[in-house]
PDB file of N, CA and C in Angstrom:
ATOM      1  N   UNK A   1      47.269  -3.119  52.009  1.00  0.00           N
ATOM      2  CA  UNK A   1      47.293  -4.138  50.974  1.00  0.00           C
ATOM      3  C   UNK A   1      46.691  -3.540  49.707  1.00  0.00           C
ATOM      4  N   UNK A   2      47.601  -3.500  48.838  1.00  0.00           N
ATOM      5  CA  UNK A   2      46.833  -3.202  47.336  1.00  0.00           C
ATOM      6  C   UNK A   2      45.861  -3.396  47.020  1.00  0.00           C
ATOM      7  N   UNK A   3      45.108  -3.282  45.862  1.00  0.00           N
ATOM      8  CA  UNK A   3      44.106  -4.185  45.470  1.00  0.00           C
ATOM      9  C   UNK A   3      44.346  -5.185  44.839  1.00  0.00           C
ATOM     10  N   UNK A   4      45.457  -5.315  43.913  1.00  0.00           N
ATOM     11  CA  UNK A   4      46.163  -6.627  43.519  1.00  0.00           C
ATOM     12  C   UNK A   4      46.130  -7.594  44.202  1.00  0.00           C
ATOM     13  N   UNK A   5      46.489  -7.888  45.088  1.00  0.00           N
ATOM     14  CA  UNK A   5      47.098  -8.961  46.207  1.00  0.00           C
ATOM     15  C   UNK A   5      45.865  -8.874  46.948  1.00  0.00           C
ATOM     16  N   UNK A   6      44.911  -8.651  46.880  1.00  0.00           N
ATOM     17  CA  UNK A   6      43.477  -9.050  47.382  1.00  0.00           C
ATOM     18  C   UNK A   6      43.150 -10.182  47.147  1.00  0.00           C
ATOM     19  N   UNK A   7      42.925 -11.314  48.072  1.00  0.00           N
ATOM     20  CA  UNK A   7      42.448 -12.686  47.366  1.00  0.00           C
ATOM     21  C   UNK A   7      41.090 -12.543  47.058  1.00  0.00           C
ATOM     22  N   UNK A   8      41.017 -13.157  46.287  1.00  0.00           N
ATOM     23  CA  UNK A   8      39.423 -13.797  45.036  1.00  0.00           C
ATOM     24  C   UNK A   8      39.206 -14.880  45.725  1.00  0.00           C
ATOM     25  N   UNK A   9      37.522 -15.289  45.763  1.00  0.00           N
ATOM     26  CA  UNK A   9      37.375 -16.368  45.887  1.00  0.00           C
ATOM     27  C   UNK A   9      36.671 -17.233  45.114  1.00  0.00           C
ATOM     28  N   UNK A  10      36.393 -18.380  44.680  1.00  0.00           N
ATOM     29  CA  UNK A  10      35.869 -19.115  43.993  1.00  0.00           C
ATOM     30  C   UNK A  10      34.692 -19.728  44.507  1.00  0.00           C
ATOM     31  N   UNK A  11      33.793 -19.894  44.471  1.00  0.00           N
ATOM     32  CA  UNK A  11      32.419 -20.527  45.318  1.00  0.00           C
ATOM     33  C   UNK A  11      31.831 -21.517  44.434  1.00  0.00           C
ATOM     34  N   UNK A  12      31.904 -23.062  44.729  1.00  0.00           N
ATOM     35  CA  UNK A  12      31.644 -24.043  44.229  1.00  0.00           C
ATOM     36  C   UNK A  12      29.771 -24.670  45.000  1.00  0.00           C
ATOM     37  N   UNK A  13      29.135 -24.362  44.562  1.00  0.00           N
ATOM     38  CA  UNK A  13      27.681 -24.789  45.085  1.00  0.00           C
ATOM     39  C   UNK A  13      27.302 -26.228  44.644  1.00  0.00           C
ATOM     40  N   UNK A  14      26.953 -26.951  45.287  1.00  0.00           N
ATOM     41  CA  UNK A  14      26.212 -28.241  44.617  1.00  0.00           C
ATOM     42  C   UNK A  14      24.609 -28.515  45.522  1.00  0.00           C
ATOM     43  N   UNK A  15      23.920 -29.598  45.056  1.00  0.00           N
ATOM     44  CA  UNK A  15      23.003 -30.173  45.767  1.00  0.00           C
ATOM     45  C   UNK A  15      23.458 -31.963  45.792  1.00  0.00           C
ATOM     46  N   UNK A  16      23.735 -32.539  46.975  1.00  0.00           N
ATOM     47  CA  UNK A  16      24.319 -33.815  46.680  1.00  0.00           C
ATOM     48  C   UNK A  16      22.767 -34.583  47.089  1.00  0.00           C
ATOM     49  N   UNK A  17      21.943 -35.632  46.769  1.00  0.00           N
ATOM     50  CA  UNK A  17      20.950 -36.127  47.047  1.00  0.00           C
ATOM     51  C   UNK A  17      21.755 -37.726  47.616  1.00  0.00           C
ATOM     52  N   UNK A  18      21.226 -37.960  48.991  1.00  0.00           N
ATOM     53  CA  UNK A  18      21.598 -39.474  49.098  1.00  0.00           C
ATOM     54  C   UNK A  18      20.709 -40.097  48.740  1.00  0.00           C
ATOM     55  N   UNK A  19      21.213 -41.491  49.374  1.00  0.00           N
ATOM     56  CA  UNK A  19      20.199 -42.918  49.282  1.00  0.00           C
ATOM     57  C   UNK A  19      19.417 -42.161  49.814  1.00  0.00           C
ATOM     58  N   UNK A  20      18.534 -41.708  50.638  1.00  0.00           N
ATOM     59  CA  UNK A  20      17.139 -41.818  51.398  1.00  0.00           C
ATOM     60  C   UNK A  20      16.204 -40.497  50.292  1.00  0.00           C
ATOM     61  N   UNK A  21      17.063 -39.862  49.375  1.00  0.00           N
ATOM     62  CA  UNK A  21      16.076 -39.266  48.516  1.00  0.00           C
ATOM     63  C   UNK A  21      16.223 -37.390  49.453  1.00  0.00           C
ATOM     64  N   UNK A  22      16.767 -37.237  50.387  1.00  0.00           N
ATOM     65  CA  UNK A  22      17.481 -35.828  50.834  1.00  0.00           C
ATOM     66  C   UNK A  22      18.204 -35.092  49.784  1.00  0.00           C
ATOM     67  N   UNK A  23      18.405 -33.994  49.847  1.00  0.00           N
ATOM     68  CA  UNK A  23      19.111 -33.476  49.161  1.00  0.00           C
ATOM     69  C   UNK A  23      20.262 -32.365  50.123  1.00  0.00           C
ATOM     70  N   UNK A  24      21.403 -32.418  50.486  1.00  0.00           N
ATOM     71  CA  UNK A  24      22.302 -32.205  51.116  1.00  0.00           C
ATOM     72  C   UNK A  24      23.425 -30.916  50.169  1.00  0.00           C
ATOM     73  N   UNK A  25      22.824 -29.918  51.089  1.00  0.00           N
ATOM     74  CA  UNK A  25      24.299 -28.269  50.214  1.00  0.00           C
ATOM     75  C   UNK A  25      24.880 -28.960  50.509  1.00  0.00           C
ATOM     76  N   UNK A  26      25.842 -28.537  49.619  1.00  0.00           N
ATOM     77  CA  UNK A  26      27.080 -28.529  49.756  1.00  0.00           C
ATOM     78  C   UNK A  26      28.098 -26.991  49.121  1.00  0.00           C
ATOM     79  N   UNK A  27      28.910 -27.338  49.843  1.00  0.00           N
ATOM     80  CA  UNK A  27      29.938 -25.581  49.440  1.00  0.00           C
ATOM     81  C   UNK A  27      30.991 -25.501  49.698  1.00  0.00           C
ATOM     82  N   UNK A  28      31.998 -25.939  48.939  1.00  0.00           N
ATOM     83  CA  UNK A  28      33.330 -25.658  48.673  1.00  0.00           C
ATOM     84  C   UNK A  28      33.615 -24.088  48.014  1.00  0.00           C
ATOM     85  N   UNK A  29      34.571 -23.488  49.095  1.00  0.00           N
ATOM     86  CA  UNK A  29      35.069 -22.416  48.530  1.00  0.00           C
ATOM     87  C   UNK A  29      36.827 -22.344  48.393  1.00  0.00           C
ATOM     88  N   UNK A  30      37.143 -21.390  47.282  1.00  0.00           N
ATOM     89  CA  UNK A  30      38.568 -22.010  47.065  1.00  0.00           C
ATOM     90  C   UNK A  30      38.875 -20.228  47.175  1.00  0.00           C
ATOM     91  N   UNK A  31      40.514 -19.675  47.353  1.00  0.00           N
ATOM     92  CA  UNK A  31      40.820 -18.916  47.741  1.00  0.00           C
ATOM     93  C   UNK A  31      41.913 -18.827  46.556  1.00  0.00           C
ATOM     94  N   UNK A  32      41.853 -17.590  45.664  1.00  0.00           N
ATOM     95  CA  UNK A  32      42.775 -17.753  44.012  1.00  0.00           C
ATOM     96  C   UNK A  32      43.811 -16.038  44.818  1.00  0.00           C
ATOM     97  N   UNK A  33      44.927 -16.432  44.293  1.00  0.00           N
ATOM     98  CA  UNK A  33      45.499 -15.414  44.303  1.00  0.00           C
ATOM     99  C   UNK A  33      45.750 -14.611  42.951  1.00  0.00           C
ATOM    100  N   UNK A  34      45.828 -13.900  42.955  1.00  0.00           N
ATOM    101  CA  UNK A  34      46.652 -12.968  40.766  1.00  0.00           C
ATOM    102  C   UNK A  34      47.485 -13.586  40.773  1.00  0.00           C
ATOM    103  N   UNK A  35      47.354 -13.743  38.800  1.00  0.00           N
ATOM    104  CA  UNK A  35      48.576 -14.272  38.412  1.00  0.00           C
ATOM    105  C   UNK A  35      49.125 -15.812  39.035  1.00  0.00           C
ATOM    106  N   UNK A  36      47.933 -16.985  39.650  1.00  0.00           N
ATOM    107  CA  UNK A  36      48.393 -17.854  39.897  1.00  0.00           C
ATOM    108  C   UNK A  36      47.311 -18.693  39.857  1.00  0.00           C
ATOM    109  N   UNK A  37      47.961 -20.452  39.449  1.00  0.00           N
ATOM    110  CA  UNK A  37      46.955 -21.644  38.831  1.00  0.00           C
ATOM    111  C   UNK A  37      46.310 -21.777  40.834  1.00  0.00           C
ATOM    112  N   UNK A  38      47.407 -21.719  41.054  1.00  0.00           N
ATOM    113  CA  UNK A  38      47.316 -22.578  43.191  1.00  0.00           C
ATOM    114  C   UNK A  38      45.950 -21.762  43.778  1.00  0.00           C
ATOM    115  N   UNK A  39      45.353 -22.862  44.416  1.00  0.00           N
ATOM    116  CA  UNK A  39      44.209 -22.612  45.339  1.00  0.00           C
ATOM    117  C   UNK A  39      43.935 -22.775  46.166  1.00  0.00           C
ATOM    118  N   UNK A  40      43.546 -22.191  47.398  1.00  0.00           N
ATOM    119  CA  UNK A  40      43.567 -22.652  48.428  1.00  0.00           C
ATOM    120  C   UNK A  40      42.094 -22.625  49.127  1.00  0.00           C
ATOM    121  N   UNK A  41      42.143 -24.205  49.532  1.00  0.00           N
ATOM    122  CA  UNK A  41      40.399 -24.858  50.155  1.00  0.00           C
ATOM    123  C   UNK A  41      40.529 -24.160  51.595  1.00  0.00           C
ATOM    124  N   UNK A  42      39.266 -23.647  51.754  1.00  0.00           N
ATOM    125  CA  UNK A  42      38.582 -23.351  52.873  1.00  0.00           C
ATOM    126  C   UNK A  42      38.847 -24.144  53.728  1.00  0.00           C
ATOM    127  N   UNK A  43      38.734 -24.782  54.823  1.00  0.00           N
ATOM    128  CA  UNK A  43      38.926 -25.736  55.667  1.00  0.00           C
ATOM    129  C   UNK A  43      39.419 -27.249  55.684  1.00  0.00           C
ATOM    130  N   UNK A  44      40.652 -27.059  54.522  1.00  0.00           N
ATOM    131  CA  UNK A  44      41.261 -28.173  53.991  1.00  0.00           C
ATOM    132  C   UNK A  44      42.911 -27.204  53.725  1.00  0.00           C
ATOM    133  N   UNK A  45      43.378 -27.076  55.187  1.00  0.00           N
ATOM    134  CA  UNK A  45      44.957 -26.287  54.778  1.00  0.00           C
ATOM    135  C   UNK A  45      46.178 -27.218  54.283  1.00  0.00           C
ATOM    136  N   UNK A  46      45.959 -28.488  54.539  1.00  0.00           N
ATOM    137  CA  UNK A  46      46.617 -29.497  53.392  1.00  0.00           C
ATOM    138  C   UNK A  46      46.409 -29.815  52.201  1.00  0.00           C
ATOM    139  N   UNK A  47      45.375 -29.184  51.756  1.00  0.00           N
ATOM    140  CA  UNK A  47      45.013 -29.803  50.455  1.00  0.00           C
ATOM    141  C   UNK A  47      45.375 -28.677  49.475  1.00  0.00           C
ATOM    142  N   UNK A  48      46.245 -29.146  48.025  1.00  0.00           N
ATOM    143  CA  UNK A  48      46.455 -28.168  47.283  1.00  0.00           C
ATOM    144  C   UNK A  48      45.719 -28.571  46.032  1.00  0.00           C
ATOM    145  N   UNK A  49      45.538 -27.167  45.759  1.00  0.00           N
ATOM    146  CA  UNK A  49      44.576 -27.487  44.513  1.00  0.00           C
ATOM    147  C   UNK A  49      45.250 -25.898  43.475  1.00  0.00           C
ATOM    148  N   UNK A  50      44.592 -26.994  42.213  1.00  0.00           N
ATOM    149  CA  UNK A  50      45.334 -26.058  40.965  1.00  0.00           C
ATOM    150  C   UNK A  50      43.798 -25.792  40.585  1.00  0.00           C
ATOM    151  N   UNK A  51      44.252 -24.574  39.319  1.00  0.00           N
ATOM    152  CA  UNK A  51      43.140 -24.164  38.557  1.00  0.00           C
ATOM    153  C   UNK A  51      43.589 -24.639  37.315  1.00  0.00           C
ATOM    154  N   UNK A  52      42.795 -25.196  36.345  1.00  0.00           N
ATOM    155  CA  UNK A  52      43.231 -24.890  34.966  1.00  0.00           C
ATOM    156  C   UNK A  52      41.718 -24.865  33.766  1.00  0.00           C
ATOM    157  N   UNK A  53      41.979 -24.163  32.982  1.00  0.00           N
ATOM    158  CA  UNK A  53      40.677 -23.594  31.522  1.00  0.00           C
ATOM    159  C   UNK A  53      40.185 -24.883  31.197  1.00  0.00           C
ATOM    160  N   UNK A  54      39.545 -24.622  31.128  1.00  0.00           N
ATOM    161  CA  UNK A  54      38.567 -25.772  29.884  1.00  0.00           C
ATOM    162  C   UNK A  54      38.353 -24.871  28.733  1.00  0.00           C
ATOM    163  N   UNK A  55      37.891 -26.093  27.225  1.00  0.00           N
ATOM    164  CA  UNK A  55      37.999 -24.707  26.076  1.00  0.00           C
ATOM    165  C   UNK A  55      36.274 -25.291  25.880  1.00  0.00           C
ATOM    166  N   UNK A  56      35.855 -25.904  27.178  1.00  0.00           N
ATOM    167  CA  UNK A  56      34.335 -26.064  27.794  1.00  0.00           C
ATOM    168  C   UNK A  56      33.929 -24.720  27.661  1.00  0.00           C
ATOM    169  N   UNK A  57      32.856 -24.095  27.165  1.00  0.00           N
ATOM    170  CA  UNK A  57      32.115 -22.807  27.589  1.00  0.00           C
ATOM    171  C   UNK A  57      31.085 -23.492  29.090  1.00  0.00           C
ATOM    172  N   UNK A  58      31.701 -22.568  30.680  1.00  0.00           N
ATOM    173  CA  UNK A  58      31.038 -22.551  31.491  1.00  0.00           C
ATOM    174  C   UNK A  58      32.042 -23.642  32.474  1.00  0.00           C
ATOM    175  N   UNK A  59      32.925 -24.383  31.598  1.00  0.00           N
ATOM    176  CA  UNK A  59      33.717 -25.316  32.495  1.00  0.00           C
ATOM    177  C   UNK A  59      35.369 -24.746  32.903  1.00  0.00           C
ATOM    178  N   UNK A  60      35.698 -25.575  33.997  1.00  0.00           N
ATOM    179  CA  UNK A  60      37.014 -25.480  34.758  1.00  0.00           C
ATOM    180  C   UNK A  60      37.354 -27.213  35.264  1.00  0.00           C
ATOM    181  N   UNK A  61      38.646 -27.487  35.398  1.00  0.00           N
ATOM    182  CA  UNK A  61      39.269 -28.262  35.741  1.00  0.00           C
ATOM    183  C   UNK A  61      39.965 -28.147  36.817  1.00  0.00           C
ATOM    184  N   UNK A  62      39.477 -28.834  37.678  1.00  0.00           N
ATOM    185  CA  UNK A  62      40.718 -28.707  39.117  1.00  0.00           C
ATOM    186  C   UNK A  62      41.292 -29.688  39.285  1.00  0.00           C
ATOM    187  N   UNK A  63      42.476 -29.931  39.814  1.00  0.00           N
ATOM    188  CA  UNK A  63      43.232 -30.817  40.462  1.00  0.00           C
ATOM    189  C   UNK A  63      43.651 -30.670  41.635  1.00  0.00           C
ATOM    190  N   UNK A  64      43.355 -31.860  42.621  1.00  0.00           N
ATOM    191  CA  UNK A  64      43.031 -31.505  44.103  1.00  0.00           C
ATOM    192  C   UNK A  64      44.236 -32.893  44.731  1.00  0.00           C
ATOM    193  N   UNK A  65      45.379 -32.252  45.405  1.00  0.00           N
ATOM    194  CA  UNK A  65      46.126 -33.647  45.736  1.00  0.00           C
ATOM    195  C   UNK A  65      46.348 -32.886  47.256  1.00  0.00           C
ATOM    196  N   UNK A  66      46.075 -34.168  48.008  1.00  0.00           N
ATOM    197  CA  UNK A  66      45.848 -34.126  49.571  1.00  0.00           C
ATOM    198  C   UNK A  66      46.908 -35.388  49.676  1.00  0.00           C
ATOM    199  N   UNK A  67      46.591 -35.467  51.094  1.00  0.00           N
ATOM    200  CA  UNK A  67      47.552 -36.818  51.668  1.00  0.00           C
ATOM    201  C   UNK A  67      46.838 -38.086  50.750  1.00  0.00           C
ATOM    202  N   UNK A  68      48.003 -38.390  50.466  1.00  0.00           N
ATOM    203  CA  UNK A  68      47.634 -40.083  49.996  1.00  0.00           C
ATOM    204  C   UNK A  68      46.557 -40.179  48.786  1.00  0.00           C
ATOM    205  N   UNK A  69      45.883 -39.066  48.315  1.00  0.00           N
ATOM    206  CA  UNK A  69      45.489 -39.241  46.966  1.00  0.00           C
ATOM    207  C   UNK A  69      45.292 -37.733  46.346  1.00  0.00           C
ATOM    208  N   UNK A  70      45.619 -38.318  45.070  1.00  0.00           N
ATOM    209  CA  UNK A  70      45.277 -37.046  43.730  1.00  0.00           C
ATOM    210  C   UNK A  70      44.044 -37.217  42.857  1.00  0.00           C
ATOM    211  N   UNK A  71      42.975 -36.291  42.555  1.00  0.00           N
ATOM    212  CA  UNK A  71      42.018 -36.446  41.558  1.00  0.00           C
ATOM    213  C   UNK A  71      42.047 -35.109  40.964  1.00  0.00           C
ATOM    214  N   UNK A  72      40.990 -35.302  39.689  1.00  0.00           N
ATOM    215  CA  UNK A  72      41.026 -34.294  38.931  1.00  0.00           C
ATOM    216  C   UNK A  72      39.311 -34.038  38.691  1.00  0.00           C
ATOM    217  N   UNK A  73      39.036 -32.785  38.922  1.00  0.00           N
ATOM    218  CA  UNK A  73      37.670 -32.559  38.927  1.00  0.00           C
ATOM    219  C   UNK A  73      37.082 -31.865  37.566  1.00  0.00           C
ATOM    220  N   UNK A  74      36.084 -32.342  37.096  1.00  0.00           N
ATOM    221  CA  UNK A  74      35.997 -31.314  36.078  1.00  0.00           C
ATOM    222  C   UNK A  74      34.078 -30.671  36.615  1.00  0.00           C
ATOM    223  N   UNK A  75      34.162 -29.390  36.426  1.00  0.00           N
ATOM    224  CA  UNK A  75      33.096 -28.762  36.785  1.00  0.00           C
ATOM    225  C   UNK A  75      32.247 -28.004  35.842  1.00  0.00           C
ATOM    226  N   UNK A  76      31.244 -27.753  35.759  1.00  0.00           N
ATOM    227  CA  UNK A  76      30.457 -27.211  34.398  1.00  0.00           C
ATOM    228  C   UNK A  76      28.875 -26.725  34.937  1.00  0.00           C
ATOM    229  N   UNK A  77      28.882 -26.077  34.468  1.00  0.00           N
ATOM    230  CA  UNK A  77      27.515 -24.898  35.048  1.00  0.00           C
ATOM    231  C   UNK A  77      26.230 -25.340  34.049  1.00  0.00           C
ATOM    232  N   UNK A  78      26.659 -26.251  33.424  1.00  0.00           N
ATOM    233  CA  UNK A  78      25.557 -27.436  32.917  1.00  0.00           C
ATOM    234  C   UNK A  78      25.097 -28.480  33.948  1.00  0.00           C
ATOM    235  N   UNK A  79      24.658 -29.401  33.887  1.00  0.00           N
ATOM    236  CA  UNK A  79      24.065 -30.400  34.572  1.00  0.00           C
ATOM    237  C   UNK A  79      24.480 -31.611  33.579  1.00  0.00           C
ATOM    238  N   UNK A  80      24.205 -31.522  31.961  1.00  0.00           N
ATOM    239  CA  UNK A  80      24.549 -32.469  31.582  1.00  0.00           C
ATOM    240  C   UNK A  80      25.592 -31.595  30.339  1.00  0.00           C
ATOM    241  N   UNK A  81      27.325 -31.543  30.508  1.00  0.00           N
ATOM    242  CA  UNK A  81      27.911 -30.750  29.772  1.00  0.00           C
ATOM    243  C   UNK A  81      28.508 -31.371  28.088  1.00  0.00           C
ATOM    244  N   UNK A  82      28.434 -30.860  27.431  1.00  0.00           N
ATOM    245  CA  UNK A  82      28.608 -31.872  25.954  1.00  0.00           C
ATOM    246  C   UNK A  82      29.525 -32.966  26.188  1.00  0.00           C
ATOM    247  N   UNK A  83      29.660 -33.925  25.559  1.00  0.00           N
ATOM    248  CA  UNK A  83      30.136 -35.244  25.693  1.00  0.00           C
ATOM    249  C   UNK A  83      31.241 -34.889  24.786  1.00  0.00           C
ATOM    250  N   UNK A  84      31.621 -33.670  24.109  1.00  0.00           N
ATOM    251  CA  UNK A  84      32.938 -33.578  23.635  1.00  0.00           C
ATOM    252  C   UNK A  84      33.376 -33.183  25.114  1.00  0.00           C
ATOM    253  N   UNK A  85      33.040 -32.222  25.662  1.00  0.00           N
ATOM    254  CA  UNK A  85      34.014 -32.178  27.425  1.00  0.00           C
ATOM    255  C   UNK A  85      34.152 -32.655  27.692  1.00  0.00           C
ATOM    256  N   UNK A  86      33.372 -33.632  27.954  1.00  0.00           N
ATOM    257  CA  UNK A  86      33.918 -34.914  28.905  1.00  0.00           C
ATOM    258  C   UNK A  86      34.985 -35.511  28.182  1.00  0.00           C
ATOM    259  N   UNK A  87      34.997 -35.976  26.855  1.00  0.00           N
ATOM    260  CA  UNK A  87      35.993 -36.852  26.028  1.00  0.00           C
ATOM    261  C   UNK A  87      37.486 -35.458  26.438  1.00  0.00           C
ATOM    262  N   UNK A  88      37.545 -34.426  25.885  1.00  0.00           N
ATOM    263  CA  UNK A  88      38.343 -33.734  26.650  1.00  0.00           C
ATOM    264  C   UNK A  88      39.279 -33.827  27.976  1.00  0.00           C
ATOM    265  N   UNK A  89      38.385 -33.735  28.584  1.00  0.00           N
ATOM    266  CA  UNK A  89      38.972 -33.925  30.026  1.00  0.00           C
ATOM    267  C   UNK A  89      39.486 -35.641  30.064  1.00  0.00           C
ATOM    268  N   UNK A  90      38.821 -36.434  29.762  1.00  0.00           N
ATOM    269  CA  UNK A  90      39.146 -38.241  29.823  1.00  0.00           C
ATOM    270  C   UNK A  90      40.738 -37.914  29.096  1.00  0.00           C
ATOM    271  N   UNK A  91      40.808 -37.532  28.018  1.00  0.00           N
ATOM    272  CA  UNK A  91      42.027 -37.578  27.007  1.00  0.00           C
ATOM    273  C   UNK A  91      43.208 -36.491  27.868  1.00  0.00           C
ATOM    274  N   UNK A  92      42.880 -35.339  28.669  1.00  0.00           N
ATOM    275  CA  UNK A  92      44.039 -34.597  29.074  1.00  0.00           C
ATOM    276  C   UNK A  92      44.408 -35.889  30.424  1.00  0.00           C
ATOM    277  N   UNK A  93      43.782 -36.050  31.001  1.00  0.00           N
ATOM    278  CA  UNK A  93      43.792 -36.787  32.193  1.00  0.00           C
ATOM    279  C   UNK A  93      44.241 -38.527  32.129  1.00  0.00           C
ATOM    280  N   UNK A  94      43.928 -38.456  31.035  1.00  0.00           N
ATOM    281  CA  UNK A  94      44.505 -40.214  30.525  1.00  0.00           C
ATOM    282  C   UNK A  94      46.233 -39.989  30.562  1.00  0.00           C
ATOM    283  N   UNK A  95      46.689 -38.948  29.484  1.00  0.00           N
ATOM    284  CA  UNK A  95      48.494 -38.515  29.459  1.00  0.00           C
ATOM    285  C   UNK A  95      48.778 -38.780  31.164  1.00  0.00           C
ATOM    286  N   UNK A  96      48.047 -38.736  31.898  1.00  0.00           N
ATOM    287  CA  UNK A  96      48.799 -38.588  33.194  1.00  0.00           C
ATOM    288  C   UNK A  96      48.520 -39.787  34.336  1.00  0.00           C
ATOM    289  N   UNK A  97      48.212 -41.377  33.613  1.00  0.00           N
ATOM    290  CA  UNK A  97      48.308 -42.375  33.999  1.00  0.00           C
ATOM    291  C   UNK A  97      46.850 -42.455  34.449  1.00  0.00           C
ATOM    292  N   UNK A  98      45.721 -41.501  34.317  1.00  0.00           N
ATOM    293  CA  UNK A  98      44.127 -41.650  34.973  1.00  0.00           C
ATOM    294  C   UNK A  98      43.444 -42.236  34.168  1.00  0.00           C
ATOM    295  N   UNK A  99      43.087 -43.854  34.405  1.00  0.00           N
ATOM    296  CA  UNK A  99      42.421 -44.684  34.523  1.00  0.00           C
ATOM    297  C   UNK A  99      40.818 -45.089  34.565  1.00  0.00           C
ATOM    298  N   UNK A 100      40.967 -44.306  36.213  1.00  0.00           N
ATOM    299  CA  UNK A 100      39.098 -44.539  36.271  1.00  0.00           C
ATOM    300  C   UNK A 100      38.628 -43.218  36.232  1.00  0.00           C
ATOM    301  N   UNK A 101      37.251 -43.231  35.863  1.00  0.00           N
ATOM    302  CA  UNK A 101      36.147 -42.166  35.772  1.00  0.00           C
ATOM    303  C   UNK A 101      34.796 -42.300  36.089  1.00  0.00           C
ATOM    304  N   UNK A 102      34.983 -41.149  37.554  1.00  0.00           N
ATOM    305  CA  UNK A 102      33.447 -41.510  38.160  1.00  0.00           C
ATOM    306  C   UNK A 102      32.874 -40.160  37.108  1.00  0.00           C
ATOM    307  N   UNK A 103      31.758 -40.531  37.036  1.00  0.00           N
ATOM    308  CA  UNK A 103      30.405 -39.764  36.706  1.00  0.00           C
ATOM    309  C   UNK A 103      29.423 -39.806  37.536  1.00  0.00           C
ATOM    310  N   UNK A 104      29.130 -38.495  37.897  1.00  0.00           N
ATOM    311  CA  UNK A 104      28.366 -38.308  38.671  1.00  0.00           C
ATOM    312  C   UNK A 104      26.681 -38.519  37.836  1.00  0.00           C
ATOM    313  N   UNK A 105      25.384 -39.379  38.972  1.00  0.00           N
ATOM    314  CA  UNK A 105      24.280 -39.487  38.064  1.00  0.00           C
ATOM    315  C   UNK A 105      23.783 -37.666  37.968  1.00  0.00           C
ATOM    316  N   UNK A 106      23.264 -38.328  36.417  1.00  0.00           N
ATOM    317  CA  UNK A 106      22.062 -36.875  36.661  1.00  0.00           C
ATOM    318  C   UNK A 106      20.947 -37.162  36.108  1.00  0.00           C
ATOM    319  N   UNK A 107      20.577 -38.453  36.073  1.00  0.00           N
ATOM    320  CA  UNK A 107      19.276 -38.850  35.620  1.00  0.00           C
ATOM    321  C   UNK A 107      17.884 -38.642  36.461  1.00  0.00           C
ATOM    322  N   UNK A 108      18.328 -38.125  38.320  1.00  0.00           N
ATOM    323  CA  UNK A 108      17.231 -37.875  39.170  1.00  0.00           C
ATOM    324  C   UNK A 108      17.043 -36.395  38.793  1.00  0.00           C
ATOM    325  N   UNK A 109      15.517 -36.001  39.389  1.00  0.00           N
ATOM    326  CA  UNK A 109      15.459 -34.823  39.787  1.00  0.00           C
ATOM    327  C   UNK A 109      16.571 -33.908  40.500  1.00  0.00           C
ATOM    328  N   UNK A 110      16.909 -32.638  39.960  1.00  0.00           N
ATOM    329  CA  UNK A 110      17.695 -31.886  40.233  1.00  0.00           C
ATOM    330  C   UNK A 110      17.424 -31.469  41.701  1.00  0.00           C
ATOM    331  N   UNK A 111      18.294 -31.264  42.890  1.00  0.00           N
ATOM    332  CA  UNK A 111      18.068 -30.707  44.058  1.00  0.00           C
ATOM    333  C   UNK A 111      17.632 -29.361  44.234  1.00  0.00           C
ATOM    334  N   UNK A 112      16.971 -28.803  44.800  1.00  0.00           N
ATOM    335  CA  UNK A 112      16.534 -27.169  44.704  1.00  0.00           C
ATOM    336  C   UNK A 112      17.758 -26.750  46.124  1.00  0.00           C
ATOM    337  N   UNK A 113      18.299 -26.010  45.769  1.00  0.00           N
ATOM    338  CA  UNK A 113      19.284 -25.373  46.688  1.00  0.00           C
ATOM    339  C   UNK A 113      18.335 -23.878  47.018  1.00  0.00           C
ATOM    340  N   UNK A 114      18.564 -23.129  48.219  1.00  0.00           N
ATOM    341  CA  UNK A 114      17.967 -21.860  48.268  1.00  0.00           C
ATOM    342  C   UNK A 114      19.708 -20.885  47.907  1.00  0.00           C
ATOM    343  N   UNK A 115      18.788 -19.687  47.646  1.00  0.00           N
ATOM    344  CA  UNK A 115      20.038 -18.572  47.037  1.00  0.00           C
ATOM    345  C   UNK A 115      20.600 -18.152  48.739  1.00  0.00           C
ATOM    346  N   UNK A 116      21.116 -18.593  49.313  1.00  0.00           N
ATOM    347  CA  UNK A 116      21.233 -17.683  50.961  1.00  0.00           C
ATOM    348  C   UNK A 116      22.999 -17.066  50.084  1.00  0.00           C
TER     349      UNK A 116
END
């Protein structure tokens, strides 16, 4: 196998905190081929997912359509990313009939993840 056609991977880290005040990894990894938007989830072989730019410094946009629903993610290596991105992403994602918009809080303490 070339080195071309070597898949890349993408490594998505979070800290999700529930109700009880835990803080729960989390780790989505996505699998990019060259020369292509398509991604493919780790332990989700139905689920297709695209890549696309943000003109966000630090952000990306995914779109993730599985059985029976489509969303669009927007991701940012901020915690709280300028409120022109967000208006961004609301306005590309509105052209395409999207409606609602969760926001995730970030008004708690940030989760401490370890580097493993």
């Amino acid at each position: 196998m070339s080195a071309s056609t070597v898949p890349m991977q993408l490594q998505l880290r979070a800290g999700i905190r529930t109700k009880n005040g835990h803080c729960v990894p989390r780790q989505w990894i996505y699998h990019l081929t060259e020369r292509s938007t398509d991604l493919r989830t780790e332990g989700r072989p139905d689920m297709k997912t695209e890549l696309f730019s943000s003109t966000c410094p630090g952000g990306i946009i995914l779109k993730e359509t599985d059985q029976g629903y489509q969303r669009f993610l927007l991701y940012n290596r901020l915690p709280h990313p300028p409120e022109n991105c967000v208006e961004e992403f609301q306005s590309l994602t509105s052209c395409l009939d999207f409606k609602a918009f969760l926001v995730t809080p970030r008004n708690q303490e940030t989760c401490k993840l370890s580097s493993s």
